[in-house]
C-alpha atoms as a PDB file:
ATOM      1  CA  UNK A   1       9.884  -8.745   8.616  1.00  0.00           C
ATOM      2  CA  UNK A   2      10.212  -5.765   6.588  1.00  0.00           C
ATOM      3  CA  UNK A   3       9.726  -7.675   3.667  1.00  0.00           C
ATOM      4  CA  UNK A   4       7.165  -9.086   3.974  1.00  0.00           C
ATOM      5  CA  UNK A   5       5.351  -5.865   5.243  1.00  0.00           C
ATOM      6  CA  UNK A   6       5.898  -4.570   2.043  1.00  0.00           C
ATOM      7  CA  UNK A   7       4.949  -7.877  -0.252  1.00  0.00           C
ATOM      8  CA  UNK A   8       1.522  -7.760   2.113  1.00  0.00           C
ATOM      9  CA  UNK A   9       1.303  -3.582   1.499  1.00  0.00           C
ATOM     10  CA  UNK A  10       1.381  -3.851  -2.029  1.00  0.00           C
ATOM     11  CA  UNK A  11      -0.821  -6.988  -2.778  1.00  0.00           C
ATOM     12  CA  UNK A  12      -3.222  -5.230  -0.168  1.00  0.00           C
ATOM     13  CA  UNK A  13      -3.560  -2.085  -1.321  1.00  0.00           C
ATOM     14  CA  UNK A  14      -4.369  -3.183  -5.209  1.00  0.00           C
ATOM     15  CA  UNK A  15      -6.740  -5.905  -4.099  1.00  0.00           C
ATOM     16  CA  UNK A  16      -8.437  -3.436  -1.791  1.00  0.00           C
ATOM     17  CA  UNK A  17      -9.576  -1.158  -4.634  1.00  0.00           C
ATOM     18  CA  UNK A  18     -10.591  -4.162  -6.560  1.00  0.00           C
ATOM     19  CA  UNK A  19     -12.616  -5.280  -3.702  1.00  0.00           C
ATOM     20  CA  UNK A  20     -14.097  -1.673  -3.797  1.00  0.00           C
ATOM     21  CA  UNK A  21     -14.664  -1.528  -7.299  1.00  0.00           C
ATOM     22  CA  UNK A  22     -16.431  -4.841  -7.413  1.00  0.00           C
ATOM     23  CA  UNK A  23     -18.421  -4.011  -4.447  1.00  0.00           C
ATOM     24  CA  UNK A  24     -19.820  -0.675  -6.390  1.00  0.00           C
ATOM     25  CA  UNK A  25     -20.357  -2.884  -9.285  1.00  0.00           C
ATOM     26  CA  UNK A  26     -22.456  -5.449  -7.615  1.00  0.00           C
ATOM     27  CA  UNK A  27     -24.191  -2.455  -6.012  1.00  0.00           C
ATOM     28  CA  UNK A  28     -25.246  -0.934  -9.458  1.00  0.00           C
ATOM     29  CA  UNK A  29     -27.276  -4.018 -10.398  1.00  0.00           C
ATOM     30  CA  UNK A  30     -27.470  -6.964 -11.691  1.00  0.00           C
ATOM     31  CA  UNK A  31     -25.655  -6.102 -15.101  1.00  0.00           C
ATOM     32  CA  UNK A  32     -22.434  -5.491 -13.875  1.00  0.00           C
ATOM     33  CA  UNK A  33     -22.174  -8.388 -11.327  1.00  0.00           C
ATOM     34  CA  UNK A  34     -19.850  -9.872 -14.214  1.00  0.00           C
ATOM     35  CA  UNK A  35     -17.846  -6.870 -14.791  1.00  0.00           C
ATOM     36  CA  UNK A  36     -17.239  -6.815 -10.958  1.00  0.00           C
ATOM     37  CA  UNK A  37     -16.200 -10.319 -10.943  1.00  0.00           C
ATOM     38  CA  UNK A  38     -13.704  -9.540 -13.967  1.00  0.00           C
ATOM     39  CA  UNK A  39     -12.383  -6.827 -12.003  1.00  0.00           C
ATOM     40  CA  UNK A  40     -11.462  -9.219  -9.198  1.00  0.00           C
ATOM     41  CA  UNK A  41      -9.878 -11.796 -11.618  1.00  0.00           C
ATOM     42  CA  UNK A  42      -8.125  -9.198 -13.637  1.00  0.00           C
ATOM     43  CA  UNK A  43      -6.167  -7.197  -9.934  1.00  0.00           C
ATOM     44  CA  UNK A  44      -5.122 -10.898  -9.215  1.00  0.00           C
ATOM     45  CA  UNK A  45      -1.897 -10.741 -11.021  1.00  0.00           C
ATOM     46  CA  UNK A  46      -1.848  -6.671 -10.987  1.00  0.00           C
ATOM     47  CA  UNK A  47      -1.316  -7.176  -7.247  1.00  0.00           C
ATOM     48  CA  UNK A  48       1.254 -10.211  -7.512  1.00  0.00           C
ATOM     49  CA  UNK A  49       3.498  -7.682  -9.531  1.00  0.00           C
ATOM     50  CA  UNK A  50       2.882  -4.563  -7.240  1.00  0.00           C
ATOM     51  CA  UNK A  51       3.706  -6.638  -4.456  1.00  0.00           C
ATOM     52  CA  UNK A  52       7.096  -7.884  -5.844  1.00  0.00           C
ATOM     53  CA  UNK A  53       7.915  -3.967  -6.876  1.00  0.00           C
ATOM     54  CA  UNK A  54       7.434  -2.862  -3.439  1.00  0.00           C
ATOM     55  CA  UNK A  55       9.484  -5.740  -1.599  1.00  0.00           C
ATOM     56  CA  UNK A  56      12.201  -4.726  -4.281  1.00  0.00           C
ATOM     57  CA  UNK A  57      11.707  -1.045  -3.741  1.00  0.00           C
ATOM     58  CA  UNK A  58      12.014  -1.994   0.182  1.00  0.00           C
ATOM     59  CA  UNK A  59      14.662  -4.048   0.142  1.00  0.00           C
ATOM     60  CA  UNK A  60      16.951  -1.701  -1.781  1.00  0.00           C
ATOM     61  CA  UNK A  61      16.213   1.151   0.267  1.00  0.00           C
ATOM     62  CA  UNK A  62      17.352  -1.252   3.382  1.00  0.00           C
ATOM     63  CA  UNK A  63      20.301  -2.040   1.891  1.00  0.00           C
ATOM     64  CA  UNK A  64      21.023   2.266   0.630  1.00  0.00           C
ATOM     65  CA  UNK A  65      19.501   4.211   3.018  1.00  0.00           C
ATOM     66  CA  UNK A  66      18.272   2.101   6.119  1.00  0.00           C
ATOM     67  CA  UNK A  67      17.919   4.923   8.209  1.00  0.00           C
ATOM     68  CA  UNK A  68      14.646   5.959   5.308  1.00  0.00           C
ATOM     69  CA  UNK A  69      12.777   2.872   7.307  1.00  0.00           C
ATOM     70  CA  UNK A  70      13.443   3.337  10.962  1.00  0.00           C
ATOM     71  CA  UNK A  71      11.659   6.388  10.578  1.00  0.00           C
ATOM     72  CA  UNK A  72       9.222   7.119  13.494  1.00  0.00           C
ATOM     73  CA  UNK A  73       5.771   6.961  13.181  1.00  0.00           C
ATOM     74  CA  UNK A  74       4.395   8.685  15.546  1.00  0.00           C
ATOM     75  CA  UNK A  75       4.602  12.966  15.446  1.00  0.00           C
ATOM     76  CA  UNK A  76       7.989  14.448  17.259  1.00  0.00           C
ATOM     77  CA  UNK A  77       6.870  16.603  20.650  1.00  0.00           C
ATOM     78  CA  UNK A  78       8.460  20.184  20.500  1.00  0.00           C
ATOM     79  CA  UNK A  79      10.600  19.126  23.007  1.00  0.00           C
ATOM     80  CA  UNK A  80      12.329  16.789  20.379  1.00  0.00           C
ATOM     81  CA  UNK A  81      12.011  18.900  17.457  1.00  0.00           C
ATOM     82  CA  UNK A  82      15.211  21.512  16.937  1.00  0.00           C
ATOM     83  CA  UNK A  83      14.860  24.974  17.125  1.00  0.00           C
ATOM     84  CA  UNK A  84      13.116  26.948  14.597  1.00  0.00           C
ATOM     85  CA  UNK A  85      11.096  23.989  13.240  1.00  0.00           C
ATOM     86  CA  UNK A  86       8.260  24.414  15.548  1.00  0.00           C
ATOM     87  CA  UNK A  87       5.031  23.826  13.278  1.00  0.00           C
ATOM     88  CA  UNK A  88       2.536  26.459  13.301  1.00  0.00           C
END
């Protein structure tokens, strides 16, 4: 599962800004409706190699340091937090 988490993260996250990018494109007019389209094409394999990076980068750090991913999401309470590291 963790893997492909990460595969979907990275492909997400490039084709995202893409998506952005093309969107402010097409917004600026008619002259850059190509250049947005291009922009689309061009994060297609951008995104296939970030997302192959990050399922490596994932699956090594499950395999070193597996403790790095169970990490919780959510913000400790004080009550769980040791003394002297109470945030401000």
């Amino acid at each position: 599962m963790a893997l492909g988490a990460a595969v979907a993260a990275g492909a997400v996250g490039v084709m995202l800004a893409a998506v952005l990018c093309a969107a402010a494109l097409y917004a600026a007019g008619e002259d850059l409706e190509r250049l947005g389209q291009l922009v689309i094409v061009a994060s297609l394999p951008v995104a296939a190699i970030d997302a192959i990076v990050t399922g490596n980068a994932v699956m090594f750090l499950r395999k070193v340091r597996p403790e790095m991913l169970d990490a919780p999401l959510a913000v400790p309470t004080r009550a769980e937090m040791p003394h002297g590291c109470l945030p401000d």
